[in-house]
Structures are given as C-alpha cells and as structure tokens.
PDB file of N, CA and C in Angstrom:
ATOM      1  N   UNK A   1      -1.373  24.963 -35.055  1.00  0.00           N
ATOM      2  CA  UNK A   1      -2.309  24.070 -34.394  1.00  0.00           C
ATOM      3  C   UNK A   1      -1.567  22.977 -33.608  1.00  0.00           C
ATOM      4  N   UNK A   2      -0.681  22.443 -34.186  1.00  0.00           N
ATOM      5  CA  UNK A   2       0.173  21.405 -33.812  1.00  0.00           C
ATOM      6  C   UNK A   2       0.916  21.896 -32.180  1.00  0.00           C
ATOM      7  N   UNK A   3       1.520  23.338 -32.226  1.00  0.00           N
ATOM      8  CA  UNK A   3       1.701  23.698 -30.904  1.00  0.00           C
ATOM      9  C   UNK A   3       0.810  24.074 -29.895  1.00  0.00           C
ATOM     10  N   UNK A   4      -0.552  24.190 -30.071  1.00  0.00           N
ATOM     11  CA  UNK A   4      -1.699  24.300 -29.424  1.00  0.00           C
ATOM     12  C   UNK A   4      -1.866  23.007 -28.359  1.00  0.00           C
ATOM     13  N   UNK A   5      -2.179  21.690 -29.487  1.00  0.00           N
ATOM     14  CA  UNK A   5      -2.281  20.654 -29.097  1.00  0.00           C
ATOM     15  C   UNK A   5      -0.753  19.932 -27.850  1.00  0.00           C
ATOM     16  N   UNK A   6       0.398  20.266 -28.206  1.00  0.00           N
ATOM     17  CA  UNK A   6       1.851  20.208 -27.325  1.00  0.00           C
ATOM     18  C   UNK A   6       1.208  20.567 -25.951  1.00  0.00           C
ATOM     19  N   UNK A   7       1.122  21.922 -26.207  1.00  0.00           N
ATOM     20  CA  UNK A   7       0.161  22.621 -24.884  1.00  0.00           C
ATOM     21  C   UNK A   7      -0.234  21.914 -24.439  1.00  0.00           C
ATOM     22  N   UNK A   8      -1.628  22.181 -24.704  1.00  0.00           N
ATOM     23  CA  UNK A   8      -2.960  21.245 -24.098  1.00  0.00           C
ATOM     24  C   UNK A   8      -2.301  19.905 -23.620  1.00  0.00           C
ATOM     25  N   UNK A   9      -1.477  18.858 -24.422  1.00  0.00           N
ATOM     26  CA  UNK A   9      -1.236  17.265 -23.488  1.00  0.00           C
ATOM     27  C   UNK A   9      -0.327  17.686 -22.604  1.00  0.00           C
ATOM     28  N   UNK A  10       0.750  18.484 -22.824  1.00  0.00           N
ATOM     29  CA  UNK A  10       1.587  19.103 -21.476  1.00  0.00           C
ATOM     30  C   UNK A  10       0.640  19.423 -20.145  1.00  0.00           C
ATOM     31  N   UNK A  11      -0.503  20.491 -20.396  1.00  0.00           N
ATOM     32  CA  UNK A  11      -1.052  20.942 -19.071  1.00  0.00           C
ATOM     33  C   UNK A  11      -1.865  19.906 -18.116  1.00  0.00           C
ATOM     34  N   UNK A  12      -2.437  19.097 -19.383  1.00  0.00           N
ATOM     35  CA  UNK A  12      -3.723  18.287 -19.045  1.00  0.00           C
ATOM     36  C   UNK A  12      -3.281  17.359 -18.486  1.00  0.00           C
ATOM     37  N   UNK A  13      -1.891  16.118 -19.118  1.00  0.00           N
ATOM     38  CA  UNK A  13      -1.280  15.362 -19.130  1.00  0.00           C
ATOM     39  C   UNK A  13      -2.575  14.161 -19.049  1.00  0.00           C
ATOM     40  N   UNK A  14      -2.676  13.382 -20.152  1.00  0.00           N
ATOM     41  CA  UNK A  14      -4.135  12.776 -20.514  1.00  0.00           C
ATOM     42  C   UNK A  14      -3.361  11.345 -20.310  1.00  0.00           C
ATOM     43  N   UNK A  15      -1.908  11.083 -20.712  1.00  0.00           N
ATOM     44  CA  UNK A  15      -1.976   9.635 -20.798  1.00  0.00           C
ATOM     45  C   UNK A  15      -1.587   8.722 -19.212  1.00  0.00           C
ATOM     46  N   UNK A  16      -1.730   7.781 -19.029  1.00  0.00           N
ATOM     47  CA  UNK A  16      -2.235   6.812 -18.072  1.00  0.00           C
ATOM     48  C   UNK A  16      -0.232   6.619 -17.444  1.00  0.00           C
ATOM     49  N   UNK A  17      -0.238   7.079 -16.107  1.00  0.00           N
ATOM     50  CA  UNK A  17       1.213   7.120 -15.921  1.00  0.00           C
ATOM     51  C   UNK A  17       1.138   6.429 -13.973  1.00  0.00           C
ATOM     52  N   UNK A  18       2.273   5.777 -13.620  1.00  0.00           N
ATOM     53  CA  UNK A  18       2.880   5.416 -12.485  1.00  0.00           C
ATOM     54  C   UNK A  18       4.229   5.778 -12.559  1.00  0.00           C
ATOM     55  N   UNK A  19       4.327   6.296 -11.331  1.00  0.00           N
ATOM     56  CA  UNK A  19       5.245   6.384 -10.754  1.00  0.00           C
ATOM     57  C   UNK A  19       5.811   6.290  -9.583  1.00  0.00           C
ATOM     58  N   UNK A  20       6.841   5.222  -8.969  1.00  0.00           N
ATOM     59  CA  UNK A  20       7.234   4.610  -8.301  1.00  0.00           C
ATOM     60  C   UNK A  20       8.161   5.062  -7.734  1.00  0.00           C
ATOM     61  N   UNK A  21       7.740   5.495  -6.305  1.00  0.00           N
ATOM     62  CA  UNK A  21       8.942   5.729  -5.090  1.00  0.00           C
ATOM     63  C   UNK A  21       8.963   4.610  -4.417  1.00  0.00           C
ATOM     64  N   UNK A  22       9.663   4.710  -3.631  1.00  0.00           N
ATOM     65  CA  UNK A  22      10.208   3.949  -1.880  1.00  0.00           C
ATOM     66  C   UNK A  22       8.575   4.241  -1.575  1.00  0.00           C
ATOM     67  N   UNK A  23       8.019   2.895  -0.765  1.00  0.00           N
ATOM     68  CA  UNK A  23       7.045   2.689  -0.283  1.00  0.00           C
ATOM     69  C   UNK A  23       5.578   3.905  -0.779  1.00  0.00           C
ATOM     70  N   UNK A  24       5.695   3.899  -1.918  1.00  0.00           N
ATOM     71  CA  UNK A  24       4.688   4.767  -2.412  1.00  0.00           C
ATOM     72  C   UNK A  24       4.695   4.588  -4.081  1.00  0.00           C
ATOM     73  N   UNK A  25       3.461   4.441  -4.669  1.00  0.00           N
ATOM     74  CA  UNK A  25       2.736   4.196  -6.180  1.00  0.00           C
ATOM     75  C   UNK A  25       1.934   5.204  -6.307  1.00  0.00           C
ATOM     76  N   UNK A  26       2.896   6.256  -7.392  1.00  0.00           N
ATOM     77  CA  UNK A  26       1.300   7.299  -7.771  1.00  0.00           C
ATOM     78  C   UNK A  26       0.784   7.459  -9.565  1.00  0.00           C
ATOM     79  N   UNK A  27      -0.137   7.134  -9.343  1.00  0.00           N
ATOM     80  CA  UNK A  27      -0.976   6.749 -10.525  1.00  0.00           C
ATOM     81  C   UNK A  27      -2.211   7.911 -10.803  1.00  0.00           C
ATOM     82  N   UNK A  28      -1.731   8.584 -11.934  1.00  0.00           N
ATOM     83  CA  UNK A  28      -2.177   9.448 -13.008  1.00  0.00           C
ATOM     84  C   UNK A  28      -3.041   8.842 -13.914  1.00  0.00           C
ATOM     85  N   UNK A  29      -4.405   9.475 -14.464  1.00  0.00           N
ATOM     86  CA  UNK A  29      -5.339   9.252 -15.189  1.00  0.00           C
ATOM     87  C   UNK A  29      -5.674   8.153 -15.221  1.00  0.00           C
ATOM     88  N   UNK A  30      -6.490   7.493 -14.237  1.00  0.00           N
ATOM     89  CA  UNK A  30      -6.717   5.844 -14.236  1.00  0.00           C
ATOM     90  C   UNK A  30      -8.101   5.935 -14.102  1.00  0.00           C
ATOM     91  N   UNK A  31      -8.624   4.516 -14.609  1.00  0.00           N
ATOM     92  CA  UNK A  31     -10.273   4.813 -14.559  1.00  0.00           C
ATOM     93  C   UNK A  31     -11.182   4.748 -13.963  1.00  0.00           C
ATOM     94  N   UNK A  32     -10.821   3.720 -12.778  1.00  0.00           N
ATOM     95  CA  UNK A  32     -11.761   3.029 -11.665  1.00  0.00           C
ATOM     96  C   UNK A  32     -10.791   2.410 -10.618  1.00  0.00           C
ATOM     97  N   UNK A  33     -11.068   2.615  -9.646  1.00  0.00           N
ATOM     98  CA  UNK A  33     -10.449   1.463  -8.554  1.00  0.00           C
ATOM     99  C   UNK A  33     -10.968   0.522  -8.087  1.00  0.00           C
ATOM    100  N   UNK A  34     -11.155  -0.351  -8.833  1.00  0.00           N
ATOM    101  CA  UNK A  34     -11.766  -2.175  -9.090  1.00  0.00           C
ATOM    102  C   UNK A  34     -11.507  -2.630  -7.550  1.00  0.00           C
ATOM    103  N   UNK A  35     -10.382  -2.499  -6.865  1.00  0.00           N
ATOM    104  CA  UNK A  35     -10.549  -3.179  -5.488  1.00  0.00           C
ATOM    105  C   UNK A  35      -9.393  -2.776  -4.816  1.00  0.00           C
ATOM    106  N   UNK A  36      -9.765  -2.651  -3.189  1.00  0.00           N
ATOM    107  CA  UNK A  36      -8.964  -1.841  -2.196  1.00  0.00           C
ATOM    108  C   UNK A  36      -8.911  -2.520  -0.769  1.00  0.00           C
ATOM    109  N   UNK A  37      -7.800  -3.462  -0.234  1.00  0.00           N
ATOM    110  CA  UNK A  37      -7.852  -3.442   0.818  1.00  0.00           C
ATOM    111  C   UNK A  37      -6.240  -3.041   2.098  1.00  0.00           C
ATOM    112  N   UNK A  38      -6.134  -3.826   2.092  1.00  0.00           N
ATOM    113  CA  UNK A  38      -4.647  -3.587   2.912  1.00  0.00           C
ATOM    114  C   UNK A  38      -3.761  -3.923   2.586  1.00  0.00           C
ATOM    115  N   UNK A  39      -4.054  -5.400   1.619  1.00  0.00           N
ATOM    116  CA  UNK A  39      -3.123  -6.020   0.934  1.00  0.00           C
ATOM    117  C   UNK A  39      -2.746  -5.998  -0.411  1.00  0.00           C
ATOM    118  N   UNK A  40      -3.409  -5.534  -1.221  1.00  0.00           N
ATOM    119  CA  UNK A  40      -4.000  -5.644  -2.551  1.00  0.00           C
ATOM    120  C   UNK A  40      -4.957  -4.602  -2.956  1.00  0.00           C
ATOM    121  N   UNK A  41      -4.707  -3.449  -4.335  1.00  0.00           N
ATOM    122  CA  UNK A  41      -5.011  -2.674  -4.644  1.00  0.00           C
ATOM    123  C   UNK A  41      -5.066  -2.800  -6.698  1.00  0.00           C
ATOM    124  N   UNK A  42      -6.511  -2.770  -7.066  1.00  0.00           N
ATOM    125  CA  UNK A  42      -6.516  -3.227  -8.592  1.00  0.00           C
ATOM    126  C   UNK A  42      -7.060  -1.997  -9.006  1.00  0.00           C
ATOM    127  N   UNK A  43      -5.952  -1.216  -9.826  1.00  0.00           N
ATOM    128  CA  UNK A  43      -6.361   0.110 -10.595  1.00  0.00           C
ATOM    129  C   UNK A  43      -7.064  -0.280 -12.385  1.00  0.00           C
ATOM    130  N   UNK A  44      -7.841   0.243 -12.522  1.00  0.00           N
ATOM    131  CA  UNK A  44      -8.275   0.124 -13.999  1.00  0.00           C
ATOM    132  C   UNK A  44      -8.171   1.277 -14.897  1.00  0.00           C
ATOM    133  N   UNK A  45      -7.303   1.151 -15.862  1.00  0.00           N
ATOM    134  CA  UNK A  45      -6.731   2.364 -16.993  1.00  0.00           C
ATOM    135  C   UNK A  45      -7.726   1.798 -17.955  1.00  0.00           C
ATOM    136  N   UNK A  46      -7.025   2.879 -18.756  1.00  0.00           N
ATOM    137  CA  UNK A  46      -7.949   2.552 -20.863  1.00  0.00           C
ATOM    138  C   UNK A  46      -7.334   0.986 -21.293  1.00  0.00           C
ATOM    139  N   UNK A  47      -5.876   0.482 -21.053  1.00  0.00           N
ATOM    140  CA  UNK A  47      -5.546  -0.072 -21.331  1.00  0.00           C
ATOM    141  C   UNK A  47      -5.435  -1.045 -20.750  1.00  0.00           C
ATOM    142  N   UNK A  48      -6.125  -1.152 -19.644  1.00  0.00           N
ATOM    143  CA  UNK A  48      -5.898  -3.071 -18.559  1.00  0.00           C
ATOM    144  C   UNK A  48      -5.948  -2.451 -17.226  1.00  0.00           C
ATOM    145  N   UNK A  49      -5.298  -3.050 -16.658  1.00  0.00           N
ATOM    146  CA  UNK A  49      -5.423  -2.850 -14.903  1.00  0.00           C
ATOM    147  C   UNK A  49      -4.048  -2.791 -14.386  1.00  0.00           C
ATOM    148  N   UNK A  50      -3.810  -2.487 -13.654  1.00  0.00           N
ATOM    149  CA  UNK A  50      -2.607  -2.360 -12.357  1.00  0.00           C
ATOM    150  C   UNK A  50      -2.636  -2.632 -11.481  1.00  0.00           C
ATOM    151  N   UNK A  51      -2.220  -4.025 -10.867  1.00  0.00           N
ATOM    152  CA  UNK A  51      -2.457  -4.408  -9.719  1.00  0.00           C
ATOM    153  C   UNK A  51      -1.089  -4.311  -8.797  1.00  0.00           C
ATOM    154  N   UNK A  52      -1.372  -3.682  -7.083  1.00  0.00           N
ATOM    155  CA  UNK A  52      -0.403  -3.295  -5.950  1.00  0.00           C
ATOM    156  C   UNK A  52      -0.683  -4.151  -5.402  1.00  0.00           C
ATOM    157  N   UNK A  53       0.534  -5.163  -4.453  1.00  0.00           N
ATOM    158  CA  UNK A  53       0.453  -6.293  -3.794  1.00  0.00           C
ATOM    159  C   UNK A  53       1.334  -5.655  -2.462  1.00  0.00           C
ATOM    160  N   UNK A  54       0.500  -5.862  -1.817  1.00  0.00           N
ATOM    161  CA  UNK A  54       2.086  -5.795  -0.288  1.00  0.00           C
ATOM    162  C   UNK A  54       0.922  -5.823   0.928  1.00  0.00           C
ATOM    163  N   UNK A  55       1.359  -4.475   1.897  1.00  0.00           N
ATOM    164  CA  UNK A  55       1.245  -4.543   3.510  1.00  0.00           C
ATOM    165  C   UNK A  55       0.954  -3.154   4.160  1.00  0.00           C
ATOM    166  N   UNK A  56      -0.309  -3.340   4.195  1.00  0.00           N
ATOM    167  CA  UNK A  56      -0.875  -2.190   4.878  1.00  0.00           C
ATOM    168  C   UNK A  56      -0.941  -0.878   4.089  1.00  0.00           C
ATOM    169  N   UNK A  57      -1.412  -1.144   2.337  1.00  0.00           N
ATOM    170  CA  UNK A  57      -1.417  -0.325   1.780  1.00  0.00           C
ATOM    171  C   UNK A  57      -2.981   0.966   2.042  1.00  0.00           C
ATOM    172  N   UNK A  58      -2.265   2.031   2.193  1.00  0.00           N
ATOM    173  CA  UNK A  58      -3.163   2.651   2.483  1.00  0.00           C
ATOM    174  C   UNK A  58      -3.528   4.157   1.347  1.00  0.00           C
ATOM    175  N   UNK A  59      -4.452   4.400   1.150  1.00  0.00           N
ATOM    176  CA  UNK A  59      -4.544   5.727  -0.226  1.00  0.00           C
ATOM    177  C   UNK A  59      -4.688   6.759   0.642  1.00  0.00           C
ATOM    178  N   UNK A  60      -3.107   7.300   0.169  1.00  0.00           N
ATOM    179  CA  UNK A  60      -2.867   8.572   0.965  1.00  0.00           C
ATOM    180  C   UNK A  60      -3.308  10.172   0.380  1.00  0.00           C
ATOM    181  N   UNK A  61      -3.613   9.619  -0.961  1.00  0.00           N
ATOM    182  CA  UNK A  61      -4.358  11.027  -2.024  1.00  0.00           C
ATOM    183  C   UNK A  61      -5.469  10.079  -2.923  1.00  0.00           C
ATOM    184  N   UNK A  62      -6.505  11.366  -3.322  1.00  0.00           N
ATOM    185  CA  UNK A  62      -7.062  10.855  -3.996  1.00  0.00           C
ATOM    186  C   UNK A  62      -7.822  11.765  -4.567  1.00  0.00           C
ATOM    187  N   UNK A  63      -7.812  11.957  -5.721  1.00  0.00           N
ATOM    188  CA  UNK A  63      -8.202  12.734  -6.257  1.00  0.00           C
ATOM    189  C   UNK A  63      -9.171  12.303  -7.632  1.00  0.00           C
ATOM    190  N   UNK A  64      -9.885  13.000  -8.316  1.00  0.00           N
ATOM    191  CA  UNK A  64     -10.744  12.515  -9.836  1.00  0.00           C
ATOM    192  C   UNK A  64      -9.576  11.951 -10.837  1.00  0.00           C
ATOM    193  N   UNK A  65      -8.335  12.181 -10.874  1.00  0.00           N
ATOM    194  CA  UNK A  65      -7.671  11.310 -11.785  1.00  0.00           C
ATOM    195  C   UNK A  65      -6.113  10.728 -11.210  1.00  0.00           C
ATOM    196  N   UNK A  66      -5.792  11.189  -9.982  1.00  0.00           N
ATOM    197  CA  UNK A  66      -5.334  10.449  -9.596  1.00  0.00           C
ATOM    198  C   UNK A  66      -5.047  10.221  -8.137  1.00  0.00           C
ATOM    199  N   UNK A  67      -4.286   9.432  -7.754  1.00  0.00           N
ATOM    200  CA  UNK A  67      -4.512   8.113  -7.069  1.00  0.00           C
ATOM    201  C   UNK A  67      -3.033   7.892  -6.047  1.00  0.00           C
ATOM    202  N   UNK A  68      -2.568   8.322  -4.588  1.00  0.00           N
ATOM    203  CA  UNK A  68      -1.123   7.619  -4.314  1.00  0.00           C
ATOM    204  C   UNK A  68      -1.395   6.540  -3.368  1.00  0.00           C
ATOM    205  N   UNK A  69      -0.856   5.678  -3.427  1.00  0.00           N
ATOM    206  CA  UNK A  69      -0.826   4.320  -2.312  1.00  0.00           C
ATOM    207  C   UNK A  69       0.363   4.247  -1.715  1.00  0.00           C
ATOM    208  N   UNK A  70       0.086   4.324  -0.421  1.00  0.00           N
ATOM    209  CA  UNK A  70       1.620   4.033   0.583  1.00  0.00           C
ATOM    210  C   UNK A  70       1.544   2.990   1.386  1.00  0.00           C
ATOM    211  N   UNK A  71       2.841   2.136   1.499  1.00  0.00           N
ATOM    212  CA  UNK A  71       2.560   1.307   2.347  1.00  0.00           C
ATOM    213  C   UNK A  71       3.626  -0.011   2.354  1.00  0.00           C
ATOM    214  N   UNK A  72       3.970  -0.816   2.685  1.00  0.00           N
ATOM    215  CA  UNK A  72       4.768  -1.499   2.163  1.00  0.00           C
ATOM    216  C   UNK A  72       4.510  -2.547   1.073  1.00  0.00           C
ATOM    217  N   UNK A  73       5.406  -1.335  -0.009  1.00  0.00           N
ATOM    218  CA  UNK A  73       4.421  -2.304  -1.383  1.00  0.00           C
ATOM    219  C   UNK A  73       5.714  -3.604  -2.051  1.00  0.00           C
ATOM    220  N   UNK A  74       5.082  -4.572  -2.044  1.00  0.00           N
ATOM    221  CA  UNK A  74       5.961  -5.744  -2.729  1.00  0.00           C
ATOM    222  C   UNK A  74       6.027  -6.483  -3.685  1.00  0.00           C
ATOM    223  N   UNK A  75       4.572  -6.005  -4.719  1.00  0.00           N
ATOM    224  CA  UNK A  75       4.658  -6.226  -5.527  1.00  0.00           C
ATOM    225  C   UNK A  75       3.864  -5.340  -6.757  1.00  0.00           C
ATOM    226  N   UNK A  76       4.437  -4.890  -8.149  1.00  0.00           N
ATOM    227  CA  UNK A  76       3.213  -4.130  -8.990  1.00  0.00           C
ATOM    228  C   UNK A  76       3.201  -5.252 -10.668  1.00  0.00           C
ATOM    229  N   UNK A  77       2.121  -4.878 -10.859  1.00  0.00           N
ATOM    230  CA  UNK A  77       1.832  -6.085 -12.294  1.00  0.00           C
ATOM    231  C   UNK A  77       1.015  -4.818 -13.044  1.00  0.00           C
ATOM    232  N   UNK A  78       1.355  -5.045 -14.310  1.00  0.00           N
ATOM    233  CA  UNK A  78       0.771  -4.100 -15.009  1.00  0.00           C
ATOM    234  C   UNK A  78       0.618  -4.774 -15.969  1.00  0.00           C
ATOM    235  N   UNK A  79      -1.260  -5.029 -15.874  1.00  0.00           N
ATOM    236  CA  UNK A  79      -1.234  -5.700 -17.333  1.00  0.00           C
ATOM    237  C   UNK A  79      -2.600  -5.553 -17.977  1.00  0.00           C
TER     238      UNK A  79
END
C-alpha cells in the first residue's frame, strides 16, 4: 500500500511548489490568484500566500493548478 501511495504523490505531485528561473516564477498546486497586475502578483496556497513584486509581470501559463509569471521579477515573499 505504502508503494501505491509513493506512486500516486509522484504522478499527482499534490504539494504546493515554486520554482524560480531568470525572469520567470512557476507555481504548482496553488489555490487562488488573490491579485494580478503588472507589478504585483498574490498567489494563495493551503498554507499562506506568495507574493511576486517587479515589472511587467505577465502569466505566461495557466493552467487549474498551475501558474508561470514572466517578467522582470524583483521581488518574491512567501508567507
């Protein structure tokens, strides 16, 4: 059972993840996108929010669980 379950969080990948390139934030299983403009982008997980600060951020994917922002980003807070 125990390797069933390995499976399943491997395929599904359920927990709440960023990951950070050069001018790009992509964010896995998040819950809501609380607010979106050019400057400023506030993601909402299970566990708090994620807020993107910069310049001319724009959502280049978007999908039911996740999420990429490009743009010149200058600042991320995760809290």
């Amino acid at each position: 059972m125990k390797m069933i379950n390995k499976v399943r969080s491997y395929l599904l990948e359920e927990e709440f993840t960023v990951n950070i390139f050069k001018n790009k934030v992509n964010v896995i299983n998040y819950t809501n996108i609380d607010h979106f403009d050019i400057n400023k982008v506030v993601i909402r997980h299970d566990d708090g929010i994620l807020k993107i600060t910069g310049r001319n951020l724009v959502v280049s994917k978007l999908l039911i669980d996740e999420v990429l922002i490009t743009g010149d980003i200058q600042n991320i807070e995760l809290g």
